[in-house]
N, C-alpha and C. Protein backbone atom coordinates (compact mmCIF):
# COMPACT_ATOMS: atom_id res chain seq x y z
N UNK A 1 -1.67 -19.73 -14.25
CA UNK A 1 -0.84 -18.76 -13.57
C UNK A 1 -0.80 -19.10 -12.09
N UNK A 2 0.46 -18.91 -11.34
CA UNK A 2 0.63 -19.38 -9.88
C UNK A 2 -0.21 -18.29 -8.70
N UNK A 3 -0.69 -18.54 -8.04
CA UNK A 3 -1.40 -17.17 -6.96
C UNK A 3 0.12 -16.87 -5.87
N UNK A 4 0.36 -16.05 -6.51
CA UNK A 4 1.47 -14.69 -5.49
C UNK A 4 0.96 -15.20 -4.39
N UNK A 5 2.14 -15.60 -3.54
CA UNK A 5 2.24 -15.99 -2.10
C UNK A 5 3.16 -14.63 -1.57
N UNK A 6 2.55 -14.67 0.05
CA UNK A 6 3.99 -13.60 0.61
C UNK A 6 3.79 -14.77 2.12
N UNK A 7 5.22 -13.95 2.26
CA UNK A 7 5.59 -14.21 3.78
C UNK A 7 5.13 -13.55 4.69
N UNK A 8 4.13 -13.89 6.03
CA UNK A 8 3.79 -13.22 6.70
C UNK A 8 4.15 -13.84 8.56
N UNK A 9 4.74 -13.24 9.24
CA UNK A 9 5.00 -13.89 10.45
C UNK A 9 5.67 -15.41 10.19
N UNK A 10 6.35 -15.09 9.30
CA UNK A 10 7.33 -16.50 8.71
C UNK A 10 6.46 -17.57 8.05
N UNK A 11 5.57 -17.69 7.69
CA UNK A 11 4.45 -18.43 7.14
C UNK A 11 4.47 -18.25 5.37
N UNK A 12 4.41 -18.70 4.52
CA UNK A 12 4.31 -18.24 3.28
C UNK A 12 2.24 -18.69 3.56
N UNK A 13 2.32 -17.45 2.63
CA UNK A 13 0.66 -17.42 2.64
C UNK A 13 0.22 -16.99 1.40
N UNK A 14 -0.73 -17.64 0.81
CA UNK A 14 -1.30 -17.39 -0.88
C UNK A 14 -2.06 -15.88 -0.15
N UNK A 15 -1.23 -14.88 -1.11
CA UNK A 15 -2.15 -13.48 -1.42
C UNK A 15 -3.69 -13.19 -1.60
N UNK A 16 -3.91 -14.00 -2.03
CA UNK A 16 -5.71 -14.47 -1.74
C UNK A 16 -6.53 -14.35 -0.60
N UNK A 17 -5.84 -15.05 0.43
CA UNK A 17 -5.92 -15.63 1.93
C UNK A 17 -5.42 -14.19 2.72
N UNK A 18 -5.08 -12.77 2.52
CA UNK A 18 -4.76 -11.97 3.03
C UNK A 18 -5.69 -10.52 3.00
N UNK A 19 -5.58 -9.45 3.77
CA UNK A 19 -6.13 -8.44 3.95
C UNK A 19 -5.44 -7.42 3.94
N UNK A 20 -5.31 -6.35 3.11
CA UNK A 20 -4.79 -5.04 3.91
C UNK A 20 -5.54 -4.31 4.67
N UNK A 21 -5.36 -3.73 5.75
CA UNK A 21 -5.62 -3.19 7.00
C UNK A 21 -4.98 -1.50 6.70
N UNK A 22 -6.05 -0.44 6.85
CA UNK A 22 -5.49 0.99 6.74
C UNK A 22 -6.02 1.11 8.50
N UNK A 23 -4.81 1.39 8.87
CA UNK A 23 -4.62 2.01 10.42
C UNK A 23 -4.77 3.48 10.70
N UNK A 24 -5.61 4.32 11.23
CA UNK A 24 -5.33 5.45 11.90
C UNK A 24 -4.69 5.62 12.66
N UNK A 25 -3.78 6.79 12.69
CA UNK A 25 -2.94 7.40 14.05
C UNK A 25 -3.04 7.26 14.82
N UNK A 26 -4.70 6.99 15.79
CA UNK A 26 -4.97 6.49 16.78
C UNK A 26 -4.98 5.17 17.06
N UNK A 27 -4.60 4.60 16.16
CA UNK A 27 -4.75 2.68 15.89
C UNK A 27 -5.98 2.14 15.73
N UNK A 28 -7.26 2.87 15.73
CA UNK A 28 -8.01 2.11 15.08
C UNK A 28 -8.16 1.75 14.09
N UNK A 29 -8.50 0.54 13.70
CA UNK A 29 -8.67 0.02 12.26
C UNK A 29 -9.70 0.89 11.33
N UNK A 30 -9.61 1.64 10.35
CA UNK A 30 -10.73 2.34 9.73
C UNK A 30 -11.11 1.69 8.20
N UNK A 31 -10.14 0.55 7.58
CA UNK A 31 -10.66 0.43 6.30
C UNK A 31 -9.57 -1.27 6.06
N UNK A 32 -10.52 -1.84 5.18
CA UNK A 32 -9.68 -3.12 4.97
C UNK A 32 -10.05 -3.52 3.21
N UNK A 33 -9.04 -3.83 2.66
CA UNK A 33 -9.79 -4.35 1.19
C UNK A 33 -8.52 -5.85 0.80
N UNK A 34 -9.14 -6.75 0.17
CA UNK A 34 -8.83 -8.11 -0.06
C UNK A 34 -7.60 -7.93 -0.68
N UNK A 35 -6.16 -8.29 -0.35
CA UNK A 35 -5.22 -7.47 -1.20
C UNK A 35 -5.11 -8.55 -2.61
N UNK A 36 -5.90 -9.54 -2.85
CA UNK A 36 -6.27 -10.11 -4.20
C UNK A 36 -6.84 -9.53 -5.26
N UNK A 37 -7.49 -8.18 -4.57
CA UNK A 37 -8.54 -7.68 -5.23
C UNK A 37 -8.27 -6.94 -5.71
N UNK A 38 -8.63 -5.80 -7.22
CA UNK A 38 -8.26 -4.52 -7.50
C UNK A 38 -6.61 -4.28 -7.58
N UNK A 39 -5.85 -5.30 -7.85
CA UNK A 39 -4.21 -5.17 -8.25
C UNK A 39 -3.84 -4.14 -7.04
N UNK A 40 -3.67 -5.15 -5.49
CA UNK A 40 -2.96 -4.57 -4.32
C UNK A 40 -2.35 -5.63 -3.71
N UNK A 41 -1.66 -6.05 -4.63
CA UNK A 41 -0.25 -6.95 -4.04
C UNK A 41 0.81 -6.16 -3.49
N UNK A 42 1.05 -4.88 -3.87
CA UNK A 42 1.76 -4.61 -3.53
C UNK A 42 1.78 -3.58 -1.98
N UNK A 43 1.97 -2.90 -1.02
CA UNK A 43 1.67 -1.71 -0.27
C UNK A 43 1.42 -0.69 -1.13
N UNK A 44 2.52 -0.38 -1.98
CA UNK A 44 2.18 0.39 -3.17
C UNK A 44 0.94 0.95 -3.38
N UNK A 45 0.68 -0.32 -3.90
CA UNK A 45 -0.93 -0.44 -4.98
C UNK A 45 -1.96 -0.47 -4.07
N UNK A 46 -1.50 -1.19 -2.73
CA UNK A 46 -3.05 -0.86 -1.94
C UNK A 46 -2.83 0.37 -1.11
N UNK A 47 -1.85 1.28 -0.99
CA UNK A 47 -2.23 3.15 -0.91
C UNK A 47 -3.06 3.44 -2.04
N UNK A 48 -3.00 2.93 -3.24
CA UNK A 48 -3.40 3.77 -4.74
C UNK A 48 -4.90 3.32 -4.53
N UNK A 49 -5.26 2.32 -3.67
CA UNK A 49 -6.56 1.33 -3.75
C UNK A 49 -7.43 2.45 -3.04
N UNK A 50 -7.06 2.61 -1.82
CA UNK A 50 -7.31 3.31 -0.63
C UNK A 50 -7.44 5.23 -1.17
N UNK A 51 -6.02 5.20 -1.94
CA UNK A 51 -6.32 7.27 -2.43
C UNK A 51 -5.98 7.42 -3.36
N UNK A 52 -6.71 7.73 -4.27
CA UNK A 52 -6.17 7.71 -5.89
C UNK A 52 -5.18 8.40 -6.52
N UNK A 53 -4.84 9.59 -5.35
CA UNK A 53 -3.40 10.59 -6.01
C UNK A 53 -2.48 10.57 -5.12
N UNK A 54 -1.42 11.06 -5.10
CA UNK A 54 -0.04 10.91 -4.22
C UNK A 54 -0.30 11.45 -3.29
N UNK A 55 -0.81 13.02 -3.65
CA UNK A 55 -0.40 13.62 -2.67
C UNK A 55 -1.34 13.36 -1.31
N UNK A 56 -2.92 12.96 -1.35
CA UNK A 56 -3.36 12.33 -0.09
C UNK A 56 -2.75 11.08 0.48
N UNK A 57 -2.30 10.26 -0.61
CA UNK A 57 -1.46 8.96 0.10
C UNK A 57 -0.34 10.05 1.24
N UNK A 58 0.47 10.72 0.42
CA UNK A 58 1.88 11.53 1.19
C UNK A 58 0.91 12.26 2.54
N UNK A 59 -0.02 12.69 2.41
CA UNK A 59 -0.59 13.58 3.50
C UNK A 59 -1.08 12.32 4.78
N UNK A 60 -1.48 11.20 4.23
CA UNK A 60 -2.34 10.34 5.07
C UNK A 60 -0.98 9.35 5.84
N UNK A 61 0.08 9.18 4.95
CA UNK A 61 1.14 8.90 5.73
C UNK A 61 1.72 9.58 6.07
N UNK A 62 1.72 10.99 6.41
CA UNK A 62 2.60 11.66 6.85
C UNK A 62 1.98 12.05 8.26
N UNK A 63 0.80 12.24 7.92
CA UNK A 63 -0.70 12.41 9.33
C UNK A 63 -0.20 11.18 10.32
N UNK A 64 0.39 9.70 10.20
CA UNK A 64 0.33 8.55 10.90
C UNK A 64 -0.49 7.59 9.92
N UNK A 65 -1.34 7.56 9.33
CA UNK A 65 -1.98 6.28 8.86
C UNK A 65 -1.24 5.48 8.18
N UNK A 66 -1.17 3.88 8.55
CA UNK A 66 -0.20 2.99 7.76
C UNK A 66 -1.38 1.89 7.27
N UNK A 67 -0.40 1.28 6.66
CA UNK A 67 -0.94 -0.11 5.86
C UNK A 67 -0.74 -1.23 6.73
N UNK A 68 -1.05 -2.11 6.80
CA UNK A 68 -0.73 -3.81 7.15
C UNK A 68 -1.43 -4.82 6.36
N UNK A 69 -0.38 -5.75 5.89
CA UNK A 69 -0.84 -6.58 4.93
C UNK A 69 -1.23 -7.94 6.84
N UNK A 70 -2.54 -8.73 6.31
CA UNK A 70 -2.42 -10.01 7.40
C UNK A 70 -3.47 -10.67 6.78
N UNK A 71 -3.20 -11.89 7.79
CA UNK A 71 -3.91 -13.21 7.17
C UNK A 71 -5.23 -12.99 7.20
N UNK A 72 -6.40 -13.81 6.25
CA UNK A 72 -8.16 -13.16 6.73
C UNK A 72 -8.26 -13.65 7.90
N UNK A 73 -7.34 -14.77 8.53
CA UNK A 73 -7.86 -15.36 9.95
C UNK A 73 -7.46 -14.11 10.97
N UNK A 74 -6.59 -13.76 10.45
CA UNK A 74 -5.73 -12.76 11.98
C UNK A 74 -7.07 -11.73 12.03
N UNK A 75 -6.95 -11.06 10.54
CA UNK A 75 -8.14 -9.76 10.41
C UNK A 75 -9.38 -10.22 10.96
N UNK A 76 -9.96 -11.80 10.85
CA UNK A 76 -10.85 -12.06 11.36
C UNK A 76 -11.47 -12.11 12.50
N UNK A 77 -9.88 -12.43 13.28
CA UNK A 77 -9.89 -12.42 15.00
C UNK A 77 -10.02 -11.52 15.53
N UNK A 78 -9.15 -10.38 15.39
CA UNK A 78 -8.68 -9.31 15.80
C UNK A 78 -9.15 -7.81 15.06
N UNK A 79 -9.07 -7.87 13.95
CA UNK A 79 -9.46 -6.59 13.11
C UNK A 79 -10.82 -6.67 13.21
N UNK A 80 -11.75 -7.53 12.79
CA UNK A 80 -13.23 -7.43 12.47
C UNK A 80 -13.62 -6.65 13.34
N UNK A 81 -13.68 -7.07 14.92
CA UNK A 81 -14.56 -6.48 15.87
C UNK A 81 -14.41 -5.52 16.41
N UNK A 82 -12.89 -4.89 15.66
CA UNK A 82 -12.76 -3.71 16.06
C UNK A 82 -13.17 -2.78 15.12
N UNK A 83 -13.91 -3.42 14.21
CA UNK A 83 -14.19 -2.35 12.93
C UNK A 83 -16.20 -1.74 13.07
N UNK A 84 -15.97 -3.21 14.12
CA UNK A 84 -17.78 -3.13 14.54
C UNK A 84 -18.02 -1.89 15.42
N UNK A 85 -17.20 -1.74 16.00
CA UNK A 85 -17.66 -0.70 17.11
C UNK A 85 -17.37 0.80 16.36
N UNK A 86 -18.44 1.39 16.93
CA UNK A 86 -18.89 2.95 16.31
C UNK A 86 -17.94 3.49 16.52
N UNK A 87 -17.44 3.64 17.76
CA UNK A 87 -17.08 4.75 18.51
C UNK A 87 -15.02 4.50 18.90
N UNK A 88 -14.64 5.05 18.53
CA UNK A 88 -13.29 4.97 18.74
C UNK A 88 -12.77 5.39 20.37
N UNK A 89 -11.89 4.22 20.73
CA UNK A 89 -11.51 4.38 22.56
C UNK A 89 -10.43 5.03 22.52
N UNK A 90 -10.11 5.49 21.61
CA UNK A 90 -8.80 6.50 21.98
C UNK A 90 -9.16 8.09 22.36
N UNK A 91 -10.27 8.48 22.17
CA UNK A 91 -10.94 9.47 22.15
C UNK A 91 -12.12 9.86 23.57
N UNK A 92 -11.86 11.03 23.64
CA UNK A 92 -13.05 11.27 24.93
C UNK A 92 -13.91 12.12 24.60
């Protein structure tokens, strides 16, 4: 069987090699899962990954929280170290 590639920043990239990213309203990064993993190829499927019934998916996007599918390098650069820190800077 072929490994599902997507397009990301014009790049085709094997689905394997990617992350979804759940964003808070405030933009911090709060949650990431392998979108290879647990049948979340789709945005779809990685809301269902993330909340198991509609209506918190509908409440959590309707609150601001989104999805982003990205490469493990980008998440690596950029997402990781913002997942390290305790304390969120949008907040006083």
């Amino acid at each position: 069987m072929p490994e599902l590639r997507v397009r990301i920043d014009g790049a085709d990239v094997a689905l394997g090699e990617c992350e979804w990213v759940l964003w808070a309203p405030c933009g911090c990064p709060i949650g990431c899962a392998l979108a290879s993993e647990g049948n979340r190829a789709t945005e779809e499927l990685a809301w269902k990954g993330f909340y198991p019934n509609q209506r918190d998916i509908d409440d959590h996007k309707k609150s601001g929280f989104r999805l982003e599918l990205m490469t493990r390098q980008h998440w690596s650069a950029e997402v990781y170290p913002l997942m390290l820190q305790h304390d969120c800077p949008h907040t006083t």
